[in-house]
C-alpha atoms as a PDB file:
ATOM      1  CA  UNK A   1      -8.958 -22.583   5.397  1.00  0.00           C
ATOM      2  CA  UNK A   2      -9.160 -18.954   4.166  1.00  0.00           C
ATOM      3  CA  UNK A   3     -12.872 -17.430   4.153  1.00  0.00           C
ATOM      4  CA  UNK A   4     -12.872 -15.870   0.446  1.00  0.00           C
ATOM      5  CA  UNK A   5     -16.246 -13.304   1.316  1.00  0.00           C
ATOM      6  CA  UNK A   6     -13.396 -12.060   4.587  1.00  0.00           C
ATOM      7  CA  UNK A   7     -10.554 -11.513   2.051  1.00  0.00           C
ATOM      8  CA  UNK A   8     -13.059  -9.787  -0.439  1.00  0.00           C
ATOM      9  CA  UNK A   9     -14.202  -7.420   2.103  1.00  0.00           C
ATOM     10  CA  UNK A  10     -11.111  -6.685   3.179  1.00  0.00           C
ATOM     11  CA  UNK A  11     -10.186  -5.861   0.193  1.00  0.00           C
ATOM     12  CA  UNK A  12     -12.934  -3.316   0.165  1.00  0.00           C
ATOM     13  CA  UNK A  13     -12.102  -1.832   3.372  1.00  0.00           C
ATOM     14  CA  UNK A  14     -11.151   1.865   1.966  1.00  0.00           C
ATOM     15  CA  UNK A  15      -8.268   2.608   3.827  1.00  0.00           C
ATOM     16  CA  UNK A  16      -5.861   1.086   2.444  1.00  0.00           C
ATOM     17  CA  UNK A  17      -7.271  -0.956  -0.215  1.00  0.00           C
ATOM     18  CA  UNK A  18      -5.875  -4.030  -0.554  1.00  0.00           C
ATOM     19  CA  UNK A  19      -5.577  -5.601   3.060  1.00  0.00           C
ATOM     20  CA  UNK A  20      -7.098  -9.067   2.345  1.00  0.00           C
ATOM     21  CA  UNK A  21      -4.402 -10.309   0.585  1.00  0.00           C
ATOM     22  CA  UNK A  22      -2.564  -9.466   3.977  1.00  0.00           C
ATOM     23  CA  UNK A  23      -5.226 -12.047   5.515  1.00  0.00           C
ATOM     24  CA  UNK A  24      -3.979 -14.363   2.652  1.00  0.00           C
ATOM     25  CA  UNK A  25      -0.352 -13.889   2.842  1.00  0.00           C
ATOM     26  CA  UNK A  26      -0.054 -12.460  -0.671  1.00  0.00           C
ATOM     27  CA  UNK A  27       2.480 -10.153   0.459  1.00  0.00           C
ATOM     28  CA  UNK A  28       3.569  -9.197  -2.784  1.00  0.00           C
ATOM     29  CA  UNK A  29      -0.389  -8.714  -4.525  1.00  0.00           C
ATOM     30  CA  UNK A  30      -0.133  -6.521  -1.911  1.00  0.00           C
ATOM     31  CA  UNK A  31       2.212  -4.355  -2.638  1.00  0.00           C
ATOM     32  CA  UNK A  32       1.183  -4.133  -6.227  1.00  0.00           C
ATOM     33  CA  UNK A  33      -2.340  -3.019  -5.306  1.00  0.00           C
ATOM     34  CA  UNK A  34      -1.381  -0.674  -2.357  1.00  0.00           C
ATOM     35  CA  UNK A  35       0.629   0.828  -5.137  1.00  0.00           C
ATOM     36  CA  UNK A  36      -1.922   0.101  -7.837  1.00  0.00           C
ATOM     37  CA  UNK A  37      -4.346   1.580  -5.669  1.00  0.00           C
ATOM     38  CA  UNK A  38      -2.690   4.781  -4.394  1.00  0.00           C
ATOM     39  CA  UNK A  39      -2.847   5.856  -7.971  1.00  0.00           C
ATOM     40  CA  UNK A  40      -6.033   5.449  -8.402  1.00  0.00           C
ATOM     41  CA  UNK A  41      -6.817   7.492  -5.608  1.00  0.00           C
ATOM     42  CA  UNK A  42      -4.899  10.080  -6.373  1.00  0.00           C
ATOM     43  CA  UNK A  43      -7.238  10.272  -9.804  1.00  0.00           C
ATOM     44  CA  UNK A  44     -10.116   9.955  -7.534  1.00  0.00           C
ATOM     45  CA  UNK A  45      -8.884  13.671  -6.660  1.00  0.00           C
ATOM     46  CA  UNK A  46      -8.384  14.711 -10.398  1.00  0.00           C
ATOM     47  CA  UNK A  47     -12.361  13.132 -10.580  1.00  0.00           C
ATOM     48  CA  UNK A  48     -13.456  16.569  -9.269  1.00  0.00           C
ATOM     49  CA  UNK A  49     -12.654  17.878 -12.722  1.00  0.00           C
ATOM     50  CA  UNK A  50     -15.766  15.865 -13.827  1.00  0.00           C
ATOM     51  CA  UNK A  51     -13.818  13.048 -16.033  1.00  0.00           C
ATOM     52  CA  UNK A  52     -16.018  10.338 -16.275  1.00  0.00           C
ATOM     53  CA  UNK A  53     -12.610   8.326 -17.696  1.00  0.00           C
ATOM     54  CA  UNK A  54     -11.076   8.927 -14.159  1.00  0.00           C
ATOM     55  CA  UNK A  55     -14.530   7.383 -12.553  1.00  0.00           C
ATOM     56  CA  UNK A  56     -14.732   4.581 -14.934  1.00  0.00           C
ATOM     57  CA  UNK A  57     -11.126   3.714 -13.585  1.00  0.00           C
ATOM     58  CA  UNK A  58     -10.936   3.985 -10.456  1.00  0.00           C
ATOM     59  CA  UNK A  59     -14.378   1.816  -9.966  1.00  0.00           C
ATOM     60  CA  UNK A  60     -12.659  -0.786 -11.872  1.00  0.00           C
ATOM     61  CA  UNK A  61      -9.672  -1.347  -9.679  1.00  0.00           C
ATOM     62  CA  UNK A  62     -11.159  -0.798  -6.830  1.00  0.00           C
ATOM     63  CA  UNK A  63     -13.619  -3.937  -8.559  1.00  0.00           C
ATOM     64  CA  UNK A  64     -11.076  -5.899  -9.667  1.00  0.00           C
ATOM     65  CA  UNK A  65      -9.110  -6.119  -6.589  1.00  0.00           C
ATOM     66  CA  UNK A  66     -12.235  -7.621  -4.723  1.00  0.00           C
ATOM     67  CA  UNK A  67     -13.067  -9.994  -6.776  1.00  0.00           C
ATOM     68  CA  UNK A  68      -9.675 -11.260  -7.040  1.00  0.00           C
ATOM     69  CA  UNK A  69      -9.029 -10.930  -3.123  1.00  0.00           C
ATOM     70  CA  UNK A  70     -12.461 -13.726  -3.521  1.00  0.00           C
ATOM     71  CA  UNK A  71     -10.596 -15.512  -6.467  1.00  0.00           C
ATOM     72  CA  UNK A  72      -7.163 -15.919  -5.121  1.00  0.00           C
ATOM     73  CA  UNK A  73      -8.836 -17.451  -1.182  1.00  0.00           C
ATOM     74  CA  UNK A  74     -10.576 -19.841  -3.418  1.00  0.00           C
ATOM     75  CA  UNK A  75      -7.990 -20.994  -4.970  1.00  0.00           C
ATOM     76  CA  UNK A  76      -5.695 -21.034  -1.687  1.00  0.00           C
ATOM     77  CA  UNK A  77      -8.574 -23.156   0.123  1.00  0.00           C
ATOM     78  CA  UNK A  78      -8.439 -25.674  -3.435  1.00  0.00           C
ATOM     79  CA  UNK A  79      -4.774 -26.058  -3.172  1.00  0.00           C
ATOM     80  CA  UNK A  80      -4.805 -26.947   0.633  1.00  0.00           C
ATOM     81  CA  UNK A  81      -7.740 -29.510   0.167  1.00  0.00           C
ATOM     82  CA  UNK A  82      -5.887 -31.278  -2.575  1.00  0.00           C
ATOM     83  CA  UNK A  83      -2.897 -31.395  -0.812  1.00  0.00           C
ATOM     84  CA  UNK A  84      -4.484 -32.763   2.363  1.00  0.00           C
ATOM     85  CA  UNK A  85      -6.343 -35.390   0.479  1.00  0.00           C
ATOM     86  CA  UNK A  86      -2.844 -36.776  -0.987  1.00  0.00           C
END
């Protein structure tokens, strides 16, 4: 069983973003939001030009990817219940 508030926070961890789904196994979320999230830090530098666009995006991935680090353990520790019940 997969502790969803441990892949969430891993996913937080800010360097590199991402590294709960390593703790899942979701090798290739990974990727995409290593990737995904490399570009938004690289707007994270253009945010010293005061865009609040840049801000507004950035805070969103970094949200999103937390929340589905939480989604995607849940989901992991449904599946393996089910399939033990069976």
């Amino acid at each position: 069983m997969k502790r969803p508030w441990l892949a969430a926070l891993l996913n937080a961890w800010p360097l590199p973003l991402g590294v709960g789904y390593l703790y899942l196994r979701r090798w290739g979320r990974f990727a995409v939001s290593f990737v995904g999230l490399q570009i938004a830090g690289m707007t994270a530098v253009l945010m010293l030009f005061g865009s609040d666009v840049l801000n507004l995006f950035t805070a969103a991935v970094w949200i999103a990817v937390v929340v589905d680090g939480y989604l995607v353990a849940r989901s992991t520790n449904t599946a393996l219940t089910s399939s033990e019940e069976t």
